[in-house]
Protein backbone atom coordinates (compact mmCIF):
# COMPACT_ATOMS: atom_id res chain seq x y z
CA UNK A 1 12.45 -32.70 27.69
CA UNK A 2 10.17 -29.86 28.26
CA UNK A 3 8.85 -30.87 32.13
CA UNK A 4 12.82 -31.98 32.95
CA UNK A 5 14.64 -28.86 32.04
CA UNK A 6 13.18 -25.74 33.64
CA UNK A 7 16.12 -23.79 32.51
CA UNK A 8 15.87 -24.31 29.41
CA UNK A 9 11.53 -23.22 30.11
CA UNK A 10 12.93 -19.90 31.69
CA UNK A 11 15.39 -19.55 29.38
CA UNK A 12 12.52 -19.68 26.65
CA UNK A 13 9.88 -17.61 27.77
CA UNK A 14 12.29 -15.14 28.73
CA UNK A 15 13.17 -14.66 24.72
CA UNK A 16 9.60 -15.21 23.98
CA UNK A 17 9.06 -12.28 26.39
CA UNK A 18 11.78 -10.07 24.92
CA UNK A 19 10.76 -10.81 21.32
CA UNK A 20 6.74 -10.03 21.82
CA UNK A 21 8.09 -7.21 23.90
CA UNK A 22 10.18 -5.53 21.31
CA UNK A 23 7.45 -6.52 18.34
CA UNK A 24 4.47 -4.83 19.80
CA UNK A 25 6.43 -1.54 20.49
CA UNK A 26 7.26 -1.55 16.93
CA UNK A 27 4.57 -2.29 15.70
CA UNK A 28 2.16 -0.11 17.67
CA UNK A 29 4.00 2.66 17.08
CA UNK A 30 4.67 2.27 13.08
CA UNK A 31 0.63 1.28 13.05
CA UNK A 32 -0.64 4.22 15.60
CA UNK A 33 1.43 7.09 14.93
CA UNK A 34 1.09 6.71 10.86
CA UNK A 35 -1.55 9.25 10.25
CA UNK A 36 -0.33 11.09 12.50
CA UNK A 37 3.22 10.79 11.03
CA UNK A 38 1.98 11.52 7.38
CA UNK A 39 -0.11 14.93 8.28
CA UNK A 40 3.33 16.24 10.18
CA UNK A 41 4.75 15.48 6.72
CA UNK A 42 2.44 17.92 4.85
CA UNK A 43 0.40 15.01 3.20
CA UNK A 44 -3.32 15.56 2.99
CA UNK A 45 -6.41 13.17 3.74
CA UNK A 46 -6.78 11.43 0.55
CA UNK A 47 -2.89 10.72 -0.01
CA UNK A 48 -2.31 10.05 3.73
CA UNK A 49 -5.25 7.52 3.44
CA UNK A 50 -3.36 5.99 0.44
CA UNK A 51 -0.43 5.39 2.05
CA UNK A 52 -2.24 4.04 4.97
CA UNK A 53 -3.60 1.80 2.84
CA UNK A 54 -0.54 0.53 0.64
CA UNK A 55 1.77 0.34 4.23
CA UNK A 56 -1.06 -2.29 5.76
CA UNK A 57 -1.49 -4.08 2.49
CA UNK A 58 2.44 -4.01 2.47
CA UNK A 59 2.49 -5.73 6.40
CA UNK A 60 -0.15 -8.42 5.15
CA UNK A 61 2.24 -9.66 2.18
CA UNK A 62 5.01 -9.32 4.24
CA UNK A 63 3.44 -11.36 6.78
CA UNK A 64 2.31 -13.88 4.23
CA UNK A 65 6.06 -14.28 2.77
CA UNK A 66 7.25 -14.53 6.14
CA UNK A 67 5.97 -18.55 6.54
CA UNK A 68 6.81 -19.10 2.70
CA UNK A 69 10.53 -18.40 3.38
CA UNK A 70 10.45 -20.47 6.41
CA UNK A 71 9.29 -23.00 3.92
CA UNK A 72 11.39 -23.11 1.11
CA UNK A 73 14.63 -22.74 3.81
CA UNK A 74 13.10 -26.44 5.30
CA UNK A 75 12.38 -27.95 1.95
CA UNK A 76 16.14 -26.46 1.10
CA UNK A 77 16.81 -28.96 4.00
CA UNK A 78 17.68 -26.17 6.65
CA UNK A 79 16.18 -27.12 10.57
CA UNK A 80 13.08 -25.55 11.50
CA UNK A 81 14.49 -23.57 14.16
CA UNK A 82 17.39 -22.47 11.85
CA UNK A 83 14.99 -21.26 9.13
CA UNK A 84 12.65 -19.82 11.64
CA UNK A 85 15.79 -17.81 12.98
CA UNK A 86 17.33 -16.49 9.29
CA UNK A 87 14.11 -15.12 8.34
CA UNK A 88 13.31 -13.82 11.82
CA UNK A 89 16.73 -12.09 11.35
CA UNK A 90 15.60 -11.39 7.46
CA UNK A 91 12.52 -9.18 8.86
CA UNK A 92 14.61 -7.53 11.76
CA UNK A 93 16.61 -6.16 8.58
CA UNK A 94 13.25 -5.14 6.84
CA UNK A 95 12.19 -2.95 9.93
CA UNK A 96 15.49 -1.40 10.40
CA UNK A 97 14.62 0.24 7.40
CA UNK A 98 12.27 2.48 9.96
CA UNK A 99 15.35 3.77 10.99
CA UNK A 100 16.37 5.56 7.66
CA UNK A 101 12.77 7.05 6.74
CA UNK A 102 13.80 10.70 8.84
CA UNK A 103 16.47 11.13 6.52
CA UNK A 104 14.83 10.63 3.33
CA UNK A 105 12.42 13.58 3.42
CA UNK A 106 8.83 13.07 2.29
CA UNK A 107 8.41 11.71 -1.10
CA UNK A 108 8.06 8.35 -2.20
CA UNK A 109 11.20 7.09 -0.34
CA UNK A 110 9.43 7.81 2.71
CA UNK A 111 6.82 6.02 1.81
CA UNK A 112 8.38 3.15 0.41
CA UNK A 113 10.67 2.76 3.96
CA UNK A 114 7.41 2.61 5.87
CA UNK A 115 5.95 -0.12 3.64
CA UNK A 116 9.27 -2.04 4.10
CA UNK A 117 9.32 -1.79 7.83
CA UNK A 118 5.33 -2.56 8.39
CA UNK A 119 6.09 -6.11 5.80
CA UNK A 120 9.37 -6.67 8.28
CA UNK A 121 7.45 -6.00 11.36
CA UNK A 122 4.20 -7.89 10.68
CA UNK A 123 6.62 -10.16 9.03
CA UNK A 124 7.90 -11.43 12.86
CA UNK A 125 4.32 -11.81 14.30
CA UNK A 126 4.13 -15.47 12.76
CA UNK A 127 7.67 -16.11 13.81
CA UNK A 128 7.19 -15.52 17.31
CA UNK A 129 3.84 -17.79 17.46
CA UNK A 130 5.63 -20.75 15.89
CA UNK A 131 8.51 -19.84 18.51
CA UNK A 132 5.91 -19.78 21.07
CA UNK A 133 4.91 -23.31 20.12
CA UNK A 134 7.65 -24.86 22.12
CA UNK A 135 6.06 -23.82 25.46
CA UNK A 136 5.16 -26.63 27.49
CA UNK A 137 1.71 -27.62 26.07
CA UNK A 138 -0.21 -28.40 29.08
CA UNK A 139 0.31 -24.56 30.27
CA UNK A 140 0.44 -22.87 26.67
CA UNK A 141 -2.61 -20.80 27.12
CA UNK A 142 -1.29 -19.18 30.36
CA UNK A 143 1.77 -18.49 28.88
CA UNK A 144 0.77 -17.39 26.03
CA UNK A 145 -1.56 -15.37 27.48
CA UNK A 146 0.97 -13.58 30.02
CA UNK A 147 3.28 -12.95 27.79
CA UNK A 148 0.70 -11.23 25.18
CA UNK A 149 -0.43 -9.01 28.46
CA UNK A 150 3.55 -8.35 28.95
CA UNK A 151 3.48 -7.52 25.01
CA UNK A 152 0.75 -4.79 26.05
CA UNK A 153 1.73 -3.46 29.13
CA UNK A 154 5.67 -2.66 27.51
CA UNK A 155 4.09 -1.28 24.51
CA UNK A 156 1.74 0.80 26.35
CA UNK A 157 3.79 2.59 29.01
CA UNK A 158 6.43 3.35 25.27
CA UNK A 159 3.34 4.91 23.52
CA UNK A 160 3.20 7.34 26.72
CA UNK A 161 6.72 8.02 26.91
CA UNK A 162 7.13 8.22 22.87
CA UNK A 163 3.87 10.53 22.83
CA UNK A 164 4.87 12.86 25.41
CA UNK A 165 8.30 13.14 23.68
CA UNK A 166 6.97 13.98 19.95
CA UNK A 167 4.83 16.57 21.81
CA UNK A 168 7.80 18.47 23.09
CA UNK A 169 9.83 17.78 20.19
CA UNK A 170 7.64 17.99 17.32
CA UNK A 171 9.66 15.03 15.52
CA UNK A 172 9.08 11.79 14.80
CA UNK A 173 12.65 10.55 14.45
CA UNK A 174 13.27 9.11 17.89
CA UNK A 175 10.25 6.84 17.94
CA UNK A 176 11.07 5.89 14.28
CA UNK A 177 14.61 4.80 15.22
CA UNK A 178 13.13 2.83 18.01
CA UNK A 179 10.56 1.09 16.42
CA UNK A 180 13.40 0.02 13.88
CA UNK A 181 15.83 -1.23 16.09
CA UNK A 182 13.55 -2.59 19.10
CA UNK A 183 13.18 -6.12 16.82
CA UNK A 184 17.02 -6.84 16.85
CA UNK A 185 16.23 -6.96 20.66
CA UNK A 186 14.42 -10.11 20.15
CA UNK A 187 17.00 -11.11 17.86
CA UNK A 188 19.77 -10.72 19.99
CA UNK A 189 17.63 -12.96 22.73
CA UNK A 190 17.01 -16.03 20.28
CA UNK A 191 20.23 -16.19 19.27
CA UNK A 192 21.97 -15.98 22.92
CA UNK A 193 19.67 -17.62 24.98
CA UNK A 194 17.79 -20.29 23.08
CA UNK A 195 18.82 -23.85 22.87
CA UNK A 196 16.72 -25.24 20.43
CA UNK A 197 15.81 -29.23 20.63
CA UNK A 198 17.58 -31.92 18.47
CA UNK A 199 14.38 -32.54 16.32
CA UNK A 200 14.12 -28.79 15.24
């Protein structure tokens, strides 16, 4: 159906573009900024280096979970493309939780947000590449390939905007709330705009 319905292509890599779009500003941010974030907090090396630690370990489990929900939603008897979007809208939940950490002050609450919102966040990478799947196979690698270079470019003209703001503001917050909402983006996309095939 792929090569017969180029609306339903544009209508594809258009969410595809939105989603890899919104994931690499949050996650470059939550990943980039960390240290960064932690030392503005009063933590010093060897604790910020902890939490470093436990928030990347946190995003690899999260990450790993991501494809066994997917799983047991399909074995529940659930589509693929429905399962793929409930825990796709699971993880958007997860890094909301980005949006809460200003308000909790710096303890362990603080901590524990960030390690929620780095599992939600990596959580969506292996969403989008089984999403990205459904391209039309005989120009996958271009696609692919633009949109990851999309991904970048986005993500890198935010960290200049979101650096130059925390350097006249001396806060965090903003970029925090962004990188916590900027998944529900994609989200919104794949629910609006795409039509997934009978046999998913």
């Amino acid at each position: 159906a792929e090569p017969t319905d180029p609306t339903g292509f544009w209508r594809r890599f258009v969410v595809l573009g939105l989603i890899v779009g919104s994931l690499t500003i949050s996650w470059q941010f939550l990943r980039a900024w960390l240290t960064l974030l932690l030392d503005f907090q009063g933590y010093d090396r060897l604790d910020a280096r902890l939490a470093t630690t436990g928030y990347f370990i946190a995003a690899e489990v999260g990450c790993v979970l991501a494809g066994v929900f997917v799983m047991r939603l399909i074995r529940r008897g659930r589509p693929v493309h429905s399962a793929r979007v409930a825990v796709f809208a699971g993880y958007s939940a997860l890094t909301a939780v980005a949006i809460a950490v200003p308000f909790v002050g710096s303890g362990a609450l603080m901590i524990a947000g960030l390690m929620v919102a780095g599992a939600g966040i990596l959580g969506l990478h292996p969403l989008y590449y089984a999403l990205s799947q459904e391209l039309p196979h005989k120009r996958m690698g271009a696609l692919s390939g633009a949109l990851a270079a999309g991904g970048w470019v986005v993500s890198s003209v935010f960290q200049i905007l979101i650096g130059a703001r925390i350097q006249e503001t001396k806060s965090y917050d903003v970029g925090l709330v962004i990188a916590g909402l900027a998944p529900l983006l994609g989200l919104a996309a794949l629910l609006v705009l795409w039509k997934p095939t009978r046999a998913a």
